[in-house]
N, C-alpha and C. Protein backbone atom coordinates (compact mmCIF):
# COMPACT_ATOMS: atom_id res chain seq x y z
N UNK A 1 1.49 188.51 48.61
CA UNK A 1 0.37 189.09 49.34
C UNK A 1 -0.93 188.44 48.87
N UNK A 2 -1.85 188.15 49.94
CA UNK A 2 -3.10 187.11 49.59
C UNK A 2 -4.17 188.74 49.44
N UNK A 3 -4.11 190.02 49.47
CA UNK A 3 -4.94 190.98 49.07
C UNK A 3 -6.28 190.89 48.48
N UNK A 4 -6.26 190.10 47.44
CA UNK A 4 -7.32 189.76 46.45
C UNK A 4 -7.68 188.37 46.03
N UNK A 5 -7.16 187.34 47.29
CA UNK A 5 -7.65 186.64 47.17
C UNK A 5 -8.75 186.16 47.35
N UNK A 6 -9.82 187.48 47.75
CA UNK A 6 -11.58 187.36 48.26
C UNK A 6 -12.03 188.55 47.56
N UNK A 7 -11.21 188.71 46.31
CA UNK A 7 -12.04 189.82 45.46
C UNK A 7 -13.29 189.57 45.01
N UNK A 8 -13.19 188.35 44.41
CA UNK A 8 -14.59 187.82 43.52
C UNK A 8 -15.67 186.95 44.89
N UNK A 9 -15.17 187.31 46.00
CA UNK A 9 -16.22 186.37 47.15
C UNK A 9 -17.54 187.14 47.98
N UNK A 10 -17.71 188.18 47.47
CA UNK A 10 -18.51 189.15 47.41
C UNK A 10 -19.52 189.33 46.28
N UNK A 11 -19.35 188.15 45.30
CA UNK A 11 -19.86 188.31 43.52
C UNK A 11 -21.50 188.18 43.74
N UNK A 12 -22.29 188.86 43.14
CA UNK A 12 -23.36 189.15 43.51
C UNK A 12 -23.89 188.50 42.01
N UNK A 13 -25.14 187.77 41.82
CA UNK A 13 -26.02 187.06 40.76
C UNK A 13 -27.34 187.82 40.80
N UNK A 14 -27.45 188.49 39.37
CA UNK A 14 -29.21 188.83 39.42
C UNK A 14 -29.67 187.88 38.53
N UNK A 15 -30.72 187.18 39.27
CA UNK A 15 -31.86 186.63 38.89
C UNK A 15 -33.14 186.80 38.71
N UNK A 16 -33.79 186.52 37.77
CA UNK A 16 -35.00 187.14 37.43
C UNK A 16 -36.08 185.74 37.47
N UNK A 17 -36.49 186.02 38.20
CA UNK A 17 -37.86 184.93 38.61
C UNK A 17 -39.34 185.10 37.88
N UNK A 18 -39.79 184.23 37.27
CA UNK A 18 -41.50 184.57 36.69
C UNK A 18 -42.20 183.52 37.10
N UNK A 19 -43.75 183.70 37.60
CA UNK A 19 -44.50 183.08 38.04
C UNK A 19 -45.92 182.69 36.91
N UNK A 20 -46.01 181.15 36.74
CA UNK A 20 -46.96 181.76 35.62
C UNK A 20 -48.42 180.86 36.44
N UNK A 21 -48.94 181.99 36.14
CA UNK A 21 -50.40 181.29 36.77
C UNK A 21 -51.59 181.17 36.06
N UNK A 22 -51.50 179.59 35.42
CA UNK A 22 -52.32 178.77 34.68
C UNK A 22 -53.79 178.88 35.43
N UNK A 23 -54.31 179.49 36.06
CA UNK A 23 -55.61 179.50 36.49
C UNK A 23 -56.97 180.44 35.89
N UNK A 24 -57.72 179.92 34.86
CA UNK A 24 -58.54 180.26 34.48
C UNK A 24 -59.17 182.07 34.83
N UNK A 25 -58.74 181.95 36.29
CA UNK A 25 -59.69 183.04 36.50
C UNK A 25 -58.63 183.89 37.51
N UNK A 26 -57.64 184.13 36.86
CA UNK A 26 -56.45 185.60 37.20
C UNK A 26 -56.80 186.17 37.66
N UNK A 27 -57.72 187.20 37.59
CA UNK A 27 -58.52 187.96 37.97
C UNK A 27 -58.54 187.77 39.93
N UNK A 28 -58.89 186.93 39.93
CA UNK A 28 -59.42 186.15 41.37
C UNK A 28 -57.89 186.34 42.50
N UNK A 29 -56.86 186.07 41.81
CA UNK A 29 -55.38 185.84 42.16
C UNK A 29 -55.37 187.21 43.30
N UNK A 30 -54.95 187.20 44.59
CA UNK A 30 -55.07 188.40 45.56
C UNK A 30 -54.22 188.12 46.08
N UNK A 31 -52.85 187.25 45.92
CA UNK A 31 -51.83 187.70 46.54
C UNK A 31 -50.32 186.57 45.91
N UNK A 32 -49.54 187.30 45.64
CA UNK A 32 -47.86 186.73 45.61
C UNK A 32 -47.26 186.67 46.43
N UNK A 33 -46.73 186.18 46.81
CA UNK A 33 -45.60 185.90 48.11
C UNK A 33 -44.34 184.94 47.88
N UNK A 34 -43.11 185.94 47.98
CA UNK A 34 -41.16 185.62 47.79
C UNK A 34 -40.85 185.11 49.02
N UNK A 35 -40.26 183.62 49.22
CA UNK A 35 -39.55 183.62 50.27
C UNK A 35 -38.16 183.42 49.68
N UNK A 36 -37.01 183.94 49.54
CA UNK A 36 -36.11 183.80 48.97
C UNK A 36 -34.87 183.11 50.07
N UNK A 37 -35.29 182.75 51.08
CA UNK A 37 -34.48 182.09 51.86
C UNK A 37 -35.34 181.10 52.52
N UNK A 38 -36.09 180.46 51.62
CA UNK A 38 -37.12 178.85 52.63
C UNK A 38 -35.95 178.36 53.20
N UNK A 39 -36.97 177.90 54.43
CA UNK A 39 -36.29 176.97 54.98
C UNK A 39 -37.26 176.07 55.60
N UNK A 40 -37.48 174.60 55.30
CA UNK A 40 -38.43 174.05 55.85
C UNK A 40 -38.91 173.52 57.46
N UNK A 41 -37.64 174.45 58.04
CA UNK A 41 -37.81 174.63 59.63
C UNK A 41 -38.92 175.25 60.33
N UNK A 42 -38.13 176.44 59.32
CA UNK A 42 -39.07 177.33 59.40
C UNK A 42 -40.50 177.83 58.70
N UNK A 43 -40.74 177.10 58.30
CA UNK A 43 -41.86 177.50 57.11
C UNK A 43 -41.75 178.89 56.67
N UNK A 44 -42.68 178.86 55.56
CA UNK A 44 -42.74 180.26 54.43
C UNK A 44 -42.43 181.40 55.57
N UNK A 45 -41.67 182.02 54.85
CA UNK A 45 -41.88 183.69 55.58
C UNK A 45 -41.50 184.58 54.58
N UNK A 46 -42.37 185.29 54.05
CA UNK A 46 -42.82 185.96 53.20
C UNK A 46 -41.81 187.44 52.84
N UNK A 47 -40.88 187.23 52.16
CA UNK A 47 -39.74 188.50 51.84
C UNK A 47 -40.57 189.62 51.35
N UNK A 48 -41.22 189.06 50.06
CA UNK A 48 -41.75 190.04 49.03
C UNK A 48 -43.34 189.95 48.77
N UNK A 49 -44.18 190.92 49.03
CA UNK A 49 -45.69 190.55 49.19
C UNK A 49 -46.02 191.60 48.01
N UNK A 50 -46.82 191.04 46.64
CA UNK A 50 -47.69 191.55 46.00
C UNK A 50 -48.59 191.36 46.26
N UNK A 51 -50.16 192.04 46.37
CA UNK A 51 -51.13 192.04 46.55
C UNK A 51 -52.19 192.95 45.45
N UNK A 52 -53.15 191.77 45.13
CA UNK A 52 -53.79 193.19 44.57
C UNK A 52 -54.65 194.22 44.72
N UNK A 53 -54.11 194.88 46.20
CA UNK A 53 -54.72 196.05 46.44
C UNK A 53 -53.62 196.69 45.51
N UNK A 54 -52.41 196.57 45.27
CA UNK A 54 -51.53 197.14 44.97
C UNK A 54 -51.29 196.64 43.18
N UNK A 55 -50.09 196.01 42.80
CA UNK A 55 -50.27 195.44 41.68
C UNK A 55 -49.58 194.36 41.89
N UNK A 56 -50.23 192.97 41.35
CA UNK A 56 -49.70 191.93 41.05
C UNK A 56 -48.69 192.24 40.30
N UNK A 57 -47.48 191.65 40.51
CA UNK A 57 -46.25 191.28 39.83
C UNK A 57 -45.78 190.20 39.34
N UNK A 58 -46.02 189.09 38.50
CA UNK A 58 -45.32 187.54 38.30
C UNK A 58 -43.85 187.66 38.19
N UNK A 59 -43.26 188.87 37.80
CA UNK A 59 -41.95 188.55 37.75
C UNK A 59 -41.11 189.56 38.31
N UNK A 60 -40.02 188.88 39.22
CA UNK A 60 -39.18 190.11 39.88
C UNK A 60 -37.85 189.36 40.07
N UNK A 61 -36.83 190.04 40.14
CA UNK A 61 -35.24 190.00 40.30
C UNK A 61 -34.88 190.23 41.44
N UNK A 62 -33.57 189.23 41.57
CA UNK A 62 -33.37 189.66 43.14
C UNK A 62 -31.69 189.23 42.51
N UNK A 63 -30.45 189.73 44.05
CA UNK A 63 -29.36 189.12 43.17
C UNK A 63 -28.73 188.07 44.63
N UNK A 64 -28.26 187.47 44.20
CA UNK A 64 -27.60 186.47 45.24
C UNK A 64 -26.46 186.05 45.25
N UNK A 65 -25.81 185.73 46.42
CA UNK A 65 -24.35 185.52 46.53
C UNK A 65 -23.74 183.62 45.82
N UNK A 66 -23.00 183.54 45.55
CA UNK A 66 -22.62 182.18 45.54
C UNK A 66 -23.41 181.27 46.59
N UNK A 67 -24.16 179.87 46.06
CA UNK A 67 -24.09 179.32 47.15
C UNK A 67 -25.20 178.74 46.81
N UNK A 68 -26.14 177.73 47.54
CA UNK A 68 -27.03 176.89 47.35
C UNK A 68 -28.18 177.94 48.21
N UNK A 69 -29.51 178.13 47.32
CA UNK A 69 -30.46 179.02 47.87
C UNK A 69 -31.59 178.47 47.59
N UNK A 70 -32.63 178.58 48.48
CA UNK A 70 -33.99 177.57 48.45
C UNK A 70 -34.99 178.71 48.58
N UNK A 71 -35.45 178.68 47.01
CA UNK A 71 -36.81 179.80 47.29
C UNK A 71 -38.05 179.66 46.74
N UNK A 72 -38.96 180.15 47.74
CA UNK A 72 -40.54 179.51 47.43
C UNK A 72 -41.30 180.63 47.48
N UNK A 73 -42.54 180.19 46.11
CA UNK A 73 -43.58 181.48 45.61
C UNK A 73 -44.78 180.33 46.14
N UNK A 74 -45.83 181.62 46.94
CA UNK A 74 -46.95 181.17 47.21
C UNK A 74 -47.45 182.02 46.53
N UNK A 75 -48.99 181.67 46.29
CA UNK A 75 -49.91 182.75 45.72
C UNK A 75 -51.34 181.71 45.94
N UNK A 76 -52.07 182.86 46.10
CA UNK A 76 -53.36 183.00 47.08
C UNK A 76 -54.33 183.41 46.13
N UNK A 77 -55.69 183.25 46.32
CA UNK A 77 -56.41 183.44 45.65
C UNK A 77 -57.51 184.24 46.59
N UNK A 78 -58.77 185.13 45.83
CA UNK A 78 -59.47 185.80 46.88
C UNK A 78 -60.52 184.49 47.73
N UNK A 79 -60.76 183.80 47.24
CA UNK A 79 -61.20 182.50 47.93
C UNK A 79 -60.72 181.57 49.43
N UNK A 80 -58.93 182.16 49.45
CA UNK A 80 -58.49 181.68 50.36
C UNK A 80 -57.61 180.60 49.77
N UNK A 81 -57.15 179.64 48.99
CA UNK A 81 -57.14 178.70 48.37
C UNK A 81 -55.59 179.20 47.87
N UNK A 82 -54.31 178.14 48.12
CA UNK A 82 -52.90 178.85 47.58
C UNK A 82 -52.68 177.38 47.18
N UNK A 83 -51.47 177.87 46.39
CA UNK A 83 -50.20 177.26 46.02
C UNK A 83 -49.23 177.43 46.37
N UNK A 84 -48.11 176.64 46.18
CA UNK A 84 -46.87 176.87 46.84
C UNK A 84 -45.94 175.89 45.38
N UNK A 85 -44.72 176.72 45.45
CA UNK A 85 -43.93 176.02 44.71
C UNK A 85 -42.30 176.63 45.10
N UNK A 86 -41.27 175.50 44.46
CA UNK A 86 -40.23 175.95 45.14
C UNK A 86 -39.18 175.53 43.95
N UNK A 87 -38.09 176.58 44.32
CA UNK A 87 -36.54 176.16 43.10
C UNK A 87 -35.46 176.44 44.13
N UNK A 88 -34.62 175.43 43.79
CA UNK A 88 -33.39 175.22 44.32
C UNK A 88 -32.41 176.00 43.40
N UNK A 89 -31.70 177.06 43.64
CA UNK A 89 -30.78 177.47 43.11
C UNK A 89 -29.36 177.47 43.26
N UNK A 90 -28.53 177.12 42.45
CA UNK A 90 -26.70 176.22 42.70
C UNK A 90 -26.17 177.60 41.94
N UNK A 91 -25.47 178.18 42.88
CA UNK A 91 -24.47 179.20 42.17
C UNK A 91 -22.86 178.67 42.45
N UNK A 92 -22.41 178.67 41.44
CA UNK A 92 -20.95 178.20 41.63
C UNK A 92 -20.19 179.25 42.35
């Protein structure tokens, strides 16, 4: 019987992501933004939004299935002015 041969194909990964933002003036920083599924078709679309009306967060966990995952942190400043950066993640 093949029963359990898709036991472990459901296996779920928590990852813990930190953002570090080398910019003099933190303070200024007014927004985080998770895309945990980029795709450069589609451009950014924004999963997870910190803001600081609310509280900035640099670091948050998410868990993911096996598999090749492309995810990108923007962050914004009250000026208007972002960054963007991105990690390729390989789960066996």
């Amino acid at each position: 019987s093949n029963e359990n041969s898709n036991e472990n194909s459901n296996e779920k990964f928590a990852i813990t992501f930190n953002v570090t933002i080398e910019e003099i003036q933190t303070q200024k920083v007014a927004v985080v933004l998770w895309d945990f599924n980029y795709d450069e078709n589609n451009g950014f679309c924004a999963d997870v939004n910190f803001s600081k009306d609310e509280h900035i967060q640099t670091t948050i966990s998410k868990e993911f299935a096996k598999g090749t995952h492309k995810i990108a942190v923007k962050v914004a400043d009250e000026d208007g002015l972002e960054a963007i950066d991105f990690i390729t993640l390989h789960l066996p």
